[in-house]
Structure formats: structure tokens, C-alpha cells
C-alpha atoms as a PDB file:
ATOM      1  CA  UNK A   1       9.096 -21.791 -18.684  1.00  0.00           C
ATOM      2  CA  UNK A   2       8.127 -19.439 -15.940  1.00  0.00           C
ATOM      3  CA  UNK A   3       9.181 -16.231 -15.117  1.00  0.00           C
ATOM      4  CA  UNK A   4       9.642 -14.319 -11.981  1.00  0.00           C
ATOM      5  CA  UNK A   5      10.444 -10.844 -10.556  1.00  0.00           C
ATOM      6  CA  UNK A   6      12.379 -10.225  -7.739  1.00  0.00           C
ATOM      7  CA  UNK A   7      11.938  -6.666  -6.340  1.00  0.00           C
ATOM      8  CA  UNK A   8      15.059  -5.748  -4.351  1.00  0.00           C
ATOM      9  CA  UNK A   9      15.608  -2.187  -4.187  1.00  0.00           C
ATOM     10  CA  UNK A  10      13.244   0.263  -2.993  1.00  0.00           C
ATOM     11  CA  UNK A  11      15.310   3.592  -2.994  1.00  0.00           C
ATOM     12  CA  UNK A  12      13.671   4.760  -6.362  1.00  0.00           C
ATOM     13  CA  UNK A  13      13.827   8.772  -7.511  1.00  0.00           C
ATOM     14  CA  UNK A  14      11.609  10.113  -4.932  1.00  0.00           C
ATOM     15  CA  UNK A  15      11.558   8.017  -2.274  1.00  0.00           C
ATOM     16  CA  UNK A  16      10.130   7.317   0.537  1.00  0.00           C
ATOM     17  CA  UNK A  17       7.059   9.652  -1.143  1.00  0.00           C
ATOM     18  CA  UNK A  18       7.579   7.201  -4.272  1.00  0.00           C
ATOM     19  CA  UNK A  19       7.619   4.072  -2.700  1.00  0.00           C
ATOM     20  CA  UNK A  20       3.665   2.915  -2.413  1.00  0.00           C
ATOM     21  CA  UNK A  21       3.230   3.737  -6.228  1.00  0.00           C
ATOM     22  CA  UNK A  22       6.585   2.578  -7.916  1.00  0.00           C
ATOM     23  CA  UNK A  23       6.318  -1.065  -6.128  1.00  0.00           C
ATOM     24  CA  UNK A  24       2.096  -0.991  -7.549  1.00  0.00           C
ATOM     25  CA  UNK A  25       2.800   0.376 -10.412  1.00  0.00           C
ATOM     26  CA  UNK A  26       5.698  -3.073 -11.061  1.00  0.00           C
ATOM     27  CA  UNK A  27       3.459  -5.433  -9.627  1.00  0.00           C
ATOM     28  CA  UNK A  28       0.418  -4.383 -11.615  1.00  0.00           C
ATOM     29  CA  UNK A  29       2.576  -4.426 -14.726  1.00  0.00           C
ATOM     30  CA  UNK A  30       3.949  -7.495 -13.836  1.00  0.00           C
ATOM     31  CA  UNK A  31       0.698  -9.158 -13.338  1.00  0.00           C
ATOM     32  CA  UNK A  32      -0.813  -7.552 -16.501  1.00  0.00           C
ATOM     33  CA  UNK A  33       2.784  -8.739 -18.426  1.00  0.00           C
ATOM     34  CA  UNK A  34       1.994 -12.514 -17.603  1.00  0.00           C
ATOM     35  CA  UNK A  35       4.945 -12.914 -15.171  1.00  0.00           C
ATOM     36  CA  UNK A  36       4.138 -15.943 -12.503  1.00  0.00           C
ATOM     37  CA  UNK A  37       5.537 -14.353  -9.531  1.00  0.00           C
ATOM     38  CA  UNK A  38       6.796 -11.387  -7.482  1.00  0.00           C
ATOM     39  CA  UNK A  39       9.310 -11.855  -5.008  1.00  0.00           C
ATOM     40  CA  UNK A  40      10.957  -9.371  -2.134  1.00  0.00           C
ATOM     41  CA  UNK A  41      13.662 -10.039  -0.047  1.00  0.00           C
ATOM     42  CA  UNK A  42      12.592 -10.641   3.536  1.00  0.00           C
ATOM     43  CA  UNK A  43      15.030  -8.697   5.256  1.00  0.00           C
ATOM     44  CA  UNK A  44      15.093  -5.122   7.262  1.00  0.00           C
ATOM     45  CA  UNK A  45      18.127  -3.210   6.102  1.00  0.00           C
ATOM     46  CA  UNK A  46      19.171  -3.299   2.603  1.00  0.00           C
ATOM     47  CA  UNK A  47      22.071  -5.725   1.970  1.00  0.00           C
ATOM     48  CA  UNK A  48      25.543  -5.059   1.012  1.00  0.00           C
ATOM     49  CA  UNK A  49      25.469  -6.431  -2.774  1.00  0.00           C
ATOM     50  CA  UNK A  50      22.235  -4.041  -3.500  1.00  0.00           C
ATOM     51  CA  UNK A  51      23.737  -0.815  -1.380  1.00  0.00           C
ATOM     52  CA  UNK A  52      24.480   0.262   2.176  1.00  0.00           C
ATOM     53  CA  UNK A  53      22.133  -0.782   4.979  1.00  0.00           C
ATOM     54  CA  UNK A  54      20.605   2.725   5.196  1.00  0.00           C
ATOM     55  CA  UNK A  55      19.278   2.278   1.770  1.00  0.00           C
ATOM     56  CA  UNK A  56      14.936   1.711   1.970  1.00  0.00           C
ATOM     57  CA  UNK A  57      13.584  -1.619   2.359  1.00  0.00           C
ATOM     58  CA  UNK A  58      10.313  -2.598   2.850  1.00  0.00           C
ATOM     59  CA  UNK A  59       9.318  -5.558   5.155  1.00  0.00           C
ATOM     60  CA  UNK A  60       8.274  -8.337   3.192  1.00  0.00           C
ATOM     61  CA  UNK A  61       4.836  -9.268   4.057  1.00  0.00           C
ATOM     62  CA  UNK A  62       3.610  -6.083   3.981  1.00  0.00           C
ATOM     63  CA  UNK A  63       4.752  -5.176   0.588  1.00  0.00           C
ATOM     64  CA  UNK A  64       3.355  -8.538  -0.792  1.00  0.00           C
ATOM     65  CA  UNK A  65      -0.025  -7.826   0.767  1.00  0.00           C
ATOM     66  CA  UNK A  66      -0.091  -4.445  -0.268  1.00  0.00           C
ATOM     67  CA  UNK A  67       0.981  -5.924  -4.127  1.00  0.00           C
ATOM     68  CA  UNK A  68      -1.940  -8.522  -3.793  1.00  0.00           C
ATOM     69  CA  UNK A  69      -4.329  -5.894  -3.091  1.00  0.00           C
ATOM     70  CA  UNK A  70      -3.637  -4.677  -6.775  1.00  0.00           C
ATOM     71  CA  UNK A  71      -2.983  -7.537  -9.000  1.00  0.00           C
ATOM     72  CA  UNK A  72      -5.214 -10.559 -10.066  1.00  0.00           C
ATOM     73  CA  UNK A  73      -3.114 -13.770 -11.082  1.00  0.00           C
ATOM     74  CA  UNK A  74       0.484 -13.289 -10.148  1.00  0.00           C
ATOM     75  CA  UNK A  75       2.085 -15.510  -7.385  1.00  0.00           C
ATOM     76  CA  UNK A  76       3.962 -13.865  -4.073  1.00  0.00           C
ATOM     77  CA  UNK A  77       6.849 -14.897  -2.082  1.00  0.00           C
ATOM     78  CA  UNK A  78       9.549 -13.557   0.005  1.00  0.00           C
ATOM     79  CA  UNK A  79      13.180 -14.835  -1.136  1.00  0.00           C
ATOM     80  CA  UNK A  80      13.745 -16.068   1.656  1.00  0.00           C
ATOM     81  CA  UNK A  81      12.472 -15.551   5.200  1.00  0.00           C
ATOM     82  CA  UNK A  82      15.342 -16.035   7.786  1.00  0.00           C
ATOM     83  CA  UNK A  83      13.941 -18.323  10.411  1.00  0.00           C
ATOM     84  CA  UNK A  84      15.387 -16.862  12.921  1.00  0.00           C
ATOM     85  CA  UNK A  85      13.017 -13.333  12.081  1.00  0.00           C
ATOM     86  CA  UNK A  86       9.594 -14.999  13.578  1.00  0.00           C
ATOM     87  CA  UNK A  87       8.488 -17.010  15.656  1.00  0.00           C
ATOM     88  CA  UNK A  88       6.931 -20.452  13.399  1.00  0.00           C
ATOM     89  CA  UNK A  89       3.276 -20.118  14.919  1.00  0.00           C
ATOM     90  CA  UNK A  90       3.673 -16.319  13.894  1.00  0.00           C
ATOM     91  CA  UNK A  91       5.161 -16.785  10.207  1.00  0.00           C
ATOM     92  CA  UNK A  92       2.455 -19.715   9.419  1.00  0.00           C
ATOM     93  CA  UNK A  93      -0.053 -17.211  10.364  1.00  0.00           C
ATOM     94  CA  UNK A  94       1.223 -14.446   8.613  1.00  0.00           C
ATOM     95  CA  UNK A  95       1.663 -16.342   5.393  1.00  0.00           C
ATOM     96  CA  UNK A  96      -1.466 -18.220   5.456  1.00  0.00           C
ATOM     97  CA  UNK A  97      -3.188 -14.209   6.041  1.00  0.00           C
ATOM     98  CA  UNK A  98      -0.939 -13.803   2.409  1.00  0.00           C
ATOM     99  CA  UNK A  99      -2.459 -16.429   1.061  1.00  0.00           C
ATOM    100  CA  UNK A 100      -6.005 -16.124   1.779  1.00  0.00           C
ATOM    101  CA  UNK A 101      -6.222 -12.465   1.139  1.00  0.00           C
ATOM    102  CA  UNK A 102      -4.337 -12.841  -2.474  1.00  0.00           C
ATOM    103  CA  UNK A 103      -6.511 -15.991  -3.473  1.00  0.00           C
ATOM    104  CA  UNK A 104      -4.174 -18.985  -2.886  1.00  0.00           C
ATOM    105  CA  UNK A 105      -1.248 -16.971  -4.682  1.00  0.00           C
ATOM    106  CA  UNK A 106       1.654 -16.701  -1.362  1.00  0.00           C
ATOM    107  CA  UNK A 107       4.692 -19.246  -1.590  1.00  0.00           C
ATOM    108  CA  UNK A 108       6.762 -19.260   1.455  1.00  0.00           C
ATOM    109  CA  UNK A 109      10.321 -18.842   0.788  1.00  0.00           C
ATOM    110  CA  UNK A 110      12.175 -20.163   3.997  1.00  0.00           C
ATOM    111  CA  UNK A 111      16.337 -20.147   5.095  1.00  0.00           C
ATOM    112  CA  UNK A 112      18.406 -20.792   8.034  1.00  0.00           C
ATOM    113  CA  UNK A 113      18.974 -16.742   8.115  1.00  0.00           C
ATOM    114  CA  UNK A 114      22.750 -15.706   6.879  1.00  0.00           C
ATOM    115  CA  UNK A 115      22.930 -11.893   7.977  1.00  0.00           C
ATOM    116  CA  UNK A 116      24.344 -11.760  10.988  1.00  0.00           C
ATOM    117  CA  UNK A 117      24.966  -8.026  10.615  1.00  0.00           C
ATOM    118  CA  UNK A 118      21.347  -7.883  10.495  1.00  0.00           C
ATOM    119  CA  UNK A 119      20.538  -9.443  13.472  1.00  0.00           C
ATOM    120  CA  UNK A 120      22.918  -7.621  15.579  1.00  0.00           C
ATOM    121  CA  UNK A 121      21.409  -4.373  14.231  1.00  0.00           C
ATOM    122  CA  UNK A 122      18.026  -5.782  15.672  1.00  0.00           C
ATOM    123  CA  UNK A 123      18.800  -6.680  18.413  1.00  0.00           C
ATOM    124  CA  UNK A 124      17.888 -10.785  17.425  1.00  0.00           C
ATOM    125  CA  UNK A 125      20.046 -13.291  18.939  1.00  0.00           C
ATOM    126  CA  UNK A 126      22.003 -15.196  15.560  1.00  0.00           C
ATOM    127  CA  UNK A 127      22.209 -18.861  16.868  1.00  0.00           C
ATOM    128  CA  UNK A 128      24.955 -21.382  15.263  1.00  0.00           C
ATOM    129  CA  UNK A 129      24.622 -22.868  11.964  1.00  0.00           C
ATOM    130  CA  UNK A 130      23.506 -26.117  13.125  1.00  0.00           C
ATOM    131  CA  UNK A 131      20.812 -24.571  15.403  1.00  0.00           C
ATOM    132  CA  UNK A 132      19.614 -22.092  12.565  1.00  0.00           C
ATOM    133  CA  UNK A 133      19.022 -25.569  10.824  1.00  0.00           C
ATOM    134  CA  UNK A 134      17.360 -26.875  13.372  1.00  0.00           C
ATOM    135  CA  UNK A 135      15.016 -24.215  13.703  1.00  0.00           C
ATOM    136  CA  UNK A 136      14.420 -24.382   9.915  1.00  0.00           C
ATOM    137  CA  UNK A 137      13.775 -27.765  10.145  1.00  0.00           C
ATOM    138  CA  UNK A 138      11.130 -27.519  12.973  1.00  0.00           C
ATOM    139  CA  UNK A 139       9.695 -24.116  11.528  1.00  0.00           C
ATOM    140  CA  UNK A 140       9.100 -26.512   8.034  1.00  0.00           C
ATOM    141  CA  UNK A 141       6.916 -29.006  10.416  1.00  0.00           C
ATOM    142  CA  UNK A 142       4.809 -26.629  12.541  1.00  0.00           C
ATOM    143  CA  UNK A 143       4.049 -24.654   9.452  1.00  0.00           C
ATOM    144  CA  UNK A 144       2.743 -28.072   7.789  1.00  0.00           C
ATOM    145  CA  UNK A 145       1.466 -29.295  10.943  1.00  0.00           C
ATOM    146  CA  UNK A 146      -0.982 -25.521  11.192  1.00  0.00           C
ATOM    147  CA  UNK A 147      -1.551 -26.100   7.464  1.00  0.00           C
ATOM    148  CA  UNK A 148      -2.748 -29.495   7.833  1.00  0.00           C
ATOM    149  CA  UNK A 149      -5.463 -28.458  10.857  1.00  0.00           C
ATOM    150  CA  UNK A 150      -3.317 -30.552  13.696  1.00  0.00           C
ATOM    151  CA  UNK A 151      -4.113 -28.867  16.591  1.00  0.00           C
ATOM    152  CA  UNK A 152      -1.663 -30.960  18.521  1.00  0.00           C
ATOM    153  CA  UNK A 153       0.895 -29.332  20.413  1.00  0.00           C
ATOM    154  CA  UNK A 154       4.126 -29.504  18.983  1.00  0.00           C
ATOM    155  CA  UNK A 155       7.271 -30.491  21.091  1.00  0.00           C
ATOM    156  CA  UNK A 156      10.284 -29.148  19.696  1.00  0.00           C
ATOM    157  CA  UNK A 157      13.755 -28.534  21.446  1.00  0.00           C
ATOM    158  CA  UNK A 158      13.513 -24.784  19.709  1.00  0.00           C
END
């Protein structure tokens, strides 16, 4: 069995000043503990089961880079991305940067986006259902298609 961590609350005694050392201080543990991986929530306000929107939260990739700057062996991920956040060239980049500056340790945890409360507060359109799908589903192929060195444009109806 493997074990996991999500971090999802960032509004610790102290904070914002307490921020930067809290999260290093539980991914270095973690690490040094044996747990396999360390996971934040990709999102940009806090959401409603942790605490009110105004509560801190850290953007994802960020937070995991800074963690993989002070830990050795333990695995990163955000749970999940909302597709709807970045643009797919963008997000392959960005976790492929994860990846190679941790040592092959970034997973990329990808969703169809849910928070609609979230996008209105930044401004990003929130698409249908089906066409949150649909961009999943394309995000999923030019993410492999980057991975796999296919320089080929791809032609997508997103």
C-alpha cells in the first residue's frame, strides 16, 4: 500500500508570514516519513468544505515546485487541475517544468473543472458540462501528443 498527503489548507497560525516554512517543513517530513506523494488542490480561492473563499491558498504549481526544491523521493501532483484554468500547450509545459526540476516525481491530476463560483470570481468563462469534457478530453491528447515529441499541429474544435 501507498500513502499520500493531500495539503489543503494553508491558513496555519501565522500566516501568510508562516506559509513558506509550514508547507517545507510537511513536505520535508513527509518525504523523510516514507509517504509516496504530496498533493495540493489546484484551485485559487479556498473551497467551501475547507473554509470561506478568503481563506489562503496557494497556486498549485508553485507550491509543488517550491516542495520539490526540498525533498528527495516523494511524488507531486495537484488534485485535480480544472481544465478550464490553462491553456493545454501551457499546463503540459508547466508540468513537464514539475517534472524535470523534481527528478521525474510530478503526476498530473486533471478534471473537467466543477467550481463555477471560482471561475466567475476570475473572471474565466465556465463552459457546459459536455464542453468541459471535451476540453478534458483534448487537453489528455495534446499533453500526450507534447510528451511523446509530435510536433504536429493539433486540430481540435477547443
Amino acid at each position: 500500500m501507498r500513502i499520500g498527503l493531500q495539503v489543503s489548507y494553508f491558513s496555519w497560525p501565522g500566516a501568510p508570514d508562516s506559509i513558506g516554512p509550514t508547507f517545507a517543513a510537511i513536505a520535508r517530513d513527509a518525504d523523510q516519513a516514507g509517504v509516496a506523494s504530496l498533493w495540493v488542490m489546484d484551485h485559487f480561492f479556498q473551497i467551501s468544505m475547507i473554509g470561506p473563499p478568503e481563506l489562503d491558498m496557494l497556486e498549485g504549481y508553485t507550491a509543488l515546485g517550491f516542495a520539490a526544491g526540498g525533498t528527495q523521493r516523494i511524488e507531486l501532483g495537484t488534485m485535480v487541475t480544472g481544465v478550464t484554468y490553462r491553456h493545454p500547450g501551457i499546463l503540459a509545459k508547466t508540468v513537464t517544468t514539475l517534472d524535470v526540476l523534481s527528478g521525474g516525481r510530478a503526476w498530473l491530476g486533471i478534471g473537467a473543472a466543477w467550481n463555477s463560483e471560482e471561475h466567475a470570481g476570475l473572471g474565466v468563462p465556465f463552459p457546459p458540462l459536455k464542453e468541459r469534457f471535451e476540453r478534458l478530453e483534448e487537453t489528455l491528447q495534446i499533453c500526450r501528443q507534447m510528451w511523446a515529441g509530435d510536433e504536429a499541429p493539433y486540430d481540435g474544435r477547443h
